[in-house]
N, C-alpha and C. Protein backbone atom coordinates (compact mmCIF):
# COMPACT_ATOMS: atom_id res chain seq x y z
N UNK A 1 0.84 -1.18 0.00
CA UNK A 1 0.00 0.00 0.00
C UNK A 1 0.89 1.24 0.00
N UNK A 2 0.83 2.15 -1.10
CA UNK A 2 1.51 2.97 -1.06
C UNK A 2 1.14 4.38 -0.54
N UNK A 3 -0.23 4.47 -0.44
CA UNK A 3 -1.19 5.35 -0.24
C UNK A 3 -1.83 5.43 1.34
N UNK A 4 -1.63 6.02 2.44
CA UNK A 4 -2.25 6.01 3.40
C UNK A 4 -3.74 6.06 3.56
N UNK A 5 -4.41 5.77 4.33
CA UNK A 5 -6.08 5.63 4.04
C UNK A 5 -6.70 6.94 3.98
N UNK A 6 -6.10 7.82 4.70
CA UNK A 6 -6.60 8.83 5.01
C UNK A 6 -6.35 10.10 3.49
N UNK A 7 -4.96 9.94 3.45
CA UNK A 7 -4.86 10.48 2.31
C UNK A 7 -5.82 10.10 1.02
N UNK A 8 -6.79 8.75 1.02
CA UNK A 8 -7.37 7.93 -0.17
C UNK A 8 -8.66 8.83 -0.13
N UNK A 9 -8.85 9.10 1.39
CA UNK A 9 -10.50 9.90 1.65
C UNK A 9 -10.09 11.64 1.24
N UNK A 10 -9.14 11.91 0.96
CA UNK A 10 -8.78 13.40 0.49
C UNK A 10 -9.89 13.95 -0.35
N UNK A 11 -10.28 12.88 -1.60
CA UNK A 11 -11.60 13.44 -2.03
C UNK A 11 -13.20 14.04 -1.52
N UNK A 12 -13.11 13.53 0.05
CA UNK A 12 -14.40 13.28 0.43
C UNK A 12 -14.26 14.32 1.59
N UNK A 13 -13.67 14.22 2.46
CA UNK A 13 -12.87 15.04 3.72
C UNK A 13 -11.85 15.74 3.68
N UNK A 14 -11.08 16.34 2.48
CA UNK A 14 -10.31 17.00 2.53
C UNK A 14 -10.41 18.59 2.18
N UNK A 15 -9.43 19.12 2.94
CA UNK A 15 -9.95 20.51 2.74
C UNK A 15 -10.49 21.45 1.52
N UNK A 16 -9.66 21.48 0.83
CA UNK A 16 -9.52 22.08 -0.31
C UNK A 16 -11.66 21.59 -0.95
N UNK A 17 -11.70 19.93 -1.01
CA UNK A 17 -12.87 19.66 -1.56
C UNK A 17 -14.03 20.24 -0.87
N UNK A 18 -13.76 19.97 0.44
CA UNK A 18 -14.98 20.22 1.29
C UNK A 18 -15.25 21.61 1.30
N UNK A 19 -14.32 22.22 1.80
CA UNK A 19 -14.16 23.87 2.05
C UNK A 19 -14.63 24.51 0.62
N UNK A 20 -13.86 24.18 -0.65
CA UNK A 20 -14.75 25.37 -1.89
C UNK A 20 -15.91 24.70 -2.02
N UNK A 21 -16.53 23.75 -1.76
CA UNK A 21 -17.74 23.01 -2.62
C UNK A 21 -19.11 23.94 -1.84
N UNK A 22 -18.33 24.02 0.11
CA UNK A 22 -19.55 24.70 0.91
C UNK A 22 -19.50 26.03 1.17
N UNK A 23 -18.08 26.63 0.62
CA UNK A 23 -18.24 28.40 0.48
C UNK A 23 -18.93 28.77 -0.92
N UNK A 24 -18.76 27.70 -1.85
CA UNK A 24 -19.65 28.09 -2.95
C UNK A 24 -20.97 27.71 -2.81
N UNK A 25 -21.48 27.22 -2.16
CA UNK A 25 -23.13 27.52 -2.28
C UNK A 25 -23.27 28.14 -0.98
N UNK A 26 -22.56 28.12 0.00
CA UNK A 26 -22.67 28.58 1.29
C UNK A 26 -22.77 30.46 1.63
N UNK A 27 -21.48 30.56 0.95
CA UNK A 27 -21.15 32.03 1.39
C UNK A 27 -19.85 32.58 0.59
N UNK A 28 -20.34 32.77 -1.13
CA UNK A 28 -19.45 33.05 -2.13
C UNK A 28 -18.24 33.99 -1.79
N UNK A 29 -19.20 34.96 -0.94
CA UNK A 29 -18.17 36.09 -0.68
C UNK A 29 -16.99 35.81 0.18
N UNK A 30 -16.93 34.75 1.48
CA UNK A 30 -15.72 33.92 1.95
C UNK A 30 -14.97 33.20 0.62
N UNK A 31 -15.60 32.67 -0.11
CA UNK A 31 -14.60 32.18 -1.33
C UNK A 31 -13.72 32.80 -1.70
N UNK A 32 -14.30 33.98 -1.99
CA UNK A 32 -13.34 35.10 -2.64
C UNK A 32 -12.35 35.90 -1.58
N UNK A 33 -12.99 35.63 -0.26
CA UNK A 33 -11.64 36.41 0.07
C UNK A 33 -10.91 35.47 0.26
N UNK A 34 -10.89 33.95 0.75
CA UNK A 34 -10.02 33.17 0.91
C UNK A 34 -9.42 33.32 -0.14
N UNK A 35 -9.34 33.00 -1.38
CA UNK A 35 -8.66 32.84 -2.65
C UNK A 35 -8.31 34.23 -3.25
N UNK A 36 -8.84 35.14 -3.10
CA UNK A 36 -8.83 36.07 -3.21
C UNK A 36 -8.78 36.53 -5.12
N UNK A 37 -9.76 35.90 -5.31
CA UNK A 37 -10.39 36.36 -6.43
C UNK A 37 -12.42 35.81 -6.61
N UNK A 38 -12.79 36.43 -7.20
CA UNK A 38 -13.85 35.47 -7.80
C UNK A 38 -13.99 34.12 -8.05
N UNK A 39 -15.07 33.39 -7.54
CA UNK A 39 -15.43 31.69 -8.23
C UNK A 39 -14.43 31.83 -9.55
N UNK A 40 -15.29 32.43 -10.77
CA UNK A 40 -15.44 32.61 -12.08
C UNK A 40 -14.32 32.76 -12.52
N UNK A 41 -13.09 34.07 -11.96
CA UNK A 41 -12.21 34.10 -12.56
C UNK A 41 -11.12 33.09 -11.97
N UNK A 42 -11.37 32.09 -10.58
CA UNK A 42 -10.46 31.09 -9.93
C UNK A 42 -10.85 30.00 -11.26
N UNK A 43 -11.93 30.04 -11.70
CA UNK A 43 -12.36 28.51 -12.74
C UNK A 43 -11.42 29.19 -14.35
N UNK A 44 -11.62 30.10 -14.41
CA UNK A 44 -10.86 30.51 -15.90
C UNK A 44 -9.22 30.79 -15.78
N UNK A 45 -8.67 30.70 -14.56
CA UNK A 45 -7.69 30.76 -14.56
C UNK A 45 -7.02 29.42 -14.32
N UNK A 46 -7.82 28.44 -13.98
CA UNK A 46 -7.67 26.98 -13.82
C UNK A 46 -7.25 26.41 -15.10
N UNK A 47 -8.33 26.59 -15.96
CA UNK A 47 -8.81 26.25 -16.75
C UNK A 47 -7.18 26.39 -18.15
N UNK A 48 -6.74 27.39 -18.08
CA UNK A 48 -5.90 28.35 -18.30
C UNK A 48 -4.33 27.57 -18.41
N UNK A 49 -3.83 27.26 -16.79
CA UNK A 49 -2.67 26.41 -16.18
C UNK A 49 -2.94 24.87 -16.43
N UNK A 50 -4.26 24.49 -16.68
CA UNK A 50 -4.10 23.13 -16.45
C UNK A 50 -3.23 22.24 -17.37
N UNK A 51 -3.21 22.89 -18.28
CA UNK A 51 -2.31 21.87 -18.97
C UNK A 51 -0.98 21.94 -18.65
N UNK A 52 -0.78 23.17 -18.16
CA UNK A 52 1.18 22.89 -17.56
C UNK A 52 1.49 22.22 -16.16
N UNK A 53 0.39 22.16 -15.41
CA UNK A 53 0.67 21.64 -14.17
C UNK A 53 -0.26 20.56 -14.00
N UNK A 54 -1.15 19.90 -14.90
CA UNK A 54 -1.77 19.02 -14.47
C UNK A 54 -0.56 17.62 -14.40
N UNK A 55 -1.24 16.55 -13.14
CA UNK A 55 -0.40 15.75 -13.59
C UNK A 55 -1.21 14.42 -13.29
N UNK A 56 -1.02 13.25 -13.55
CA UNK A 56 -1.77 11.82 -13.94
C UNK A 56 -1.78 11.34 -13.19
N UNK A 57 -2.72 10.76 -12.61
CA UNK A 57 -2.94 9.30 -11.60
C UNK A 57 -2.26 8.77 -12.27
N UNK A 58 -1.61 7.67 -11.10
CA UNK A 58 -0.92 6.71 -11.43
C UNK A 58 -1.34 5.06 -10.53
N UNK A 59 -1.29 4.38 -10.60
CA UNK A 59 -1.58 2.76 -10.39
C UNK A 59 -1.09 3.12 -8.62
N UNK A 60 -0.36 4.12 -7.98
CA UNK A 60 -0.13 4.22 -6.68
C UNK A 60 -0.63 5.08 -6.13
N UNK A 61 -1.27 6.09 -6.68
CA UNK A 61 -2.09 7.25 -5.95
C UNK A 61 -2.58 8.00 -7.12
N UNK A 62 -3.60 8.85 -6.23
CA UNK A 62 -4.37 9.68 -7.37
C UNK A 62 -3.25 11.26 -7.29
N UNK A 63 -3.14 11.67 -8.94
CA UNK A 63 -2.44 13.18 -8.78
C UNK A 63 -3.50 13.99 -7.71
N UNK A 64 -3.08 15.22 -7.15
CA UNK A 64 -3.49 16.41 -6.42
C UNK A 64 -4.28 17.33 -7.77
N UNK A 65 -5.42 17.34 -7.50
CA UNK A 65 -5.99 18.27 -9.34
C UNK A 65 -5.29 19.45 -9.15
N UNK A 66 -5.55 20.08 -10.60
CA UNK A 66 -5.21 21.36 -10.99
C UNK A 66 -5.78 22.62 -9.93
N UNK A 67 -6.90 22.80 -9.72
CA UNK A 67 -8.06 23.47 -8.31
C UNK A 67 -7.31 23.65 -7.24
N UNK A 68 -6.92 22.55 -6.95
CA UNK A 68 -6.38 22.57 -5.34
C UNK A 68 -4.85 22.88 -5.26
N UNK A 69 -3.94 22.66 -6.46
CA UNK A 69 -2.61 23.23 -6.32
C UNK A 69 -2.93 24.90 -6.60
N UNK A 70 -3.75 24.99 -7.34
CA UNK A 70 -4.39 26.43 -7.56
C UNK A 70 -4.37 27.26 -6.19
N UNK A 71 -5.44 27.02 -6.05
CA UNK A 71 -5.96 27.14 -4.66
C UNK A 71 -4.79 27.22 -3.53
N UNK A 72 -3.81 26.29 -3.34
CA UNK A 72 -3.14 26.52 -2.15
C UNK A 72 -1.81 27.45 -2.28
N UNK A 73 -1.87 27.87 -4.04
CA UNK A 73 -0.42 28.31 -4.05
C UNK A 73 -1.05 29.71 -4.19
N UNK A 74 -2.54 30.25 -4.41
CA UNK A 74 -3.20 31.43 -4.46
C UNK A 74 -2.87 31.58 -3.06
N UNK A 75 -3.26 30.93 -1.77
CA UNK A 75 -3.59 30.87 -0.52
C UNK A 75 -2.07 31.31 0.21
N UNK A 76 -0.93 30.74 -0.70
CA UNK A 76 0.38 30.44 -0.23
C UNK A 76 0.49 32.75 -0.31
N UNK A 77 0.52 32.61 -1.69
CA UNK A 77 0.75 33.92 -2.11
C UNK A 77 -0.04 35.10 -1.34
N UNK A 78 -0.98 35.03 -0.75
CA UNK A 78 -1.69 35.65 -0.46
C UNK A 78 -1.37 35.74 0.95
N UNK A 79 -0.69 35.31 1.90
CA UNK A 79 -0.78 35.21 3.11
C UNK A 79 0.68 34.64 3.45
N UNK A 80 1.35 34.15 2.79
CA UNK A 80 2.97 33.84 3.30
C UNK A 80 2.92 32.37 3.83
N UNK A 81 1.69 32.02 4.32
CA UNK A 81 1.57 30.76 5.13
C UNK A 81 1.61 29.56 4.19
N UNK A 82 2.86 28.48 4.23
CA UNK A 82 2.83 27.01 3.40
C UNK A 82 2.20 26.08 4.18
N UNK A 83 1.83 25.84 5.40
CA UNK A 83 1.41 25.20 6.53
C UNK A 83 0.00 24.38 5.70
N UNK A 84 -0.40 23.62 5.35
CA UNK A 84 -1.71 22.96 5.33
C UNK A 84 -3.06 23.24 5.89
N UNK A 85 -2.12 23.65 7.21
CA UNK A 85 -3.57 23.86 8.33
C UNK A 85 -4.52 25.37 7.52
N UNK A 86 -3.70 26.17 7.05
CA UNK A 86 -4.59 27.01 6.76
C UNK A 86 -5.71 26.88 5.33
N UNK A 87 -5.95 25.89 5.21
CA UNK A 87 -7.34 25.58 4.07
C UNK A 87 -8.36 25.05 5.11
């Protein structure tokens, strides 16, 4: 097993998923300041990088998507903090 269990539930319980899925129907305007742009322009700028930074599941773990490296290196830039805890 190359994959810890917990890391396998990343899709379901992990920050990045849980946190944009319930500030976007929840309370858009926390979206945006966390990320510190718009839904709209965080999805077109995704949309944008993905092909230089996307990278492939492989037979030992699933890649980290394009969204969430997005997302944490917006988060990184925006605040100085690399720490995890802050998503």
């Amino acid at each position: 097993m190359w994959e810890r269990k917990w890391i396998q539930r990343r899709k379901l319980h992990g920050a990045y998923n849980a946190l944009s899925r319930e500030l976007r129907m929840e309370d858009p305007s926390q979206l945006r300041n966390f990320i510190r742009m718009f839904a709209e322009d965080f999805e077109e700028l995704s949309s944008w990088i993905a092909p230089m930074v996307q990278k492939m599941d492989t037979n030992m773990r699933q890649a980290i998507s394009v969204g969430e490296r997005l997302m944490l290196t917006l988060r990184f830039l925006a605040t100085g903090n690399n720490k995890a805890t802050t998503m």
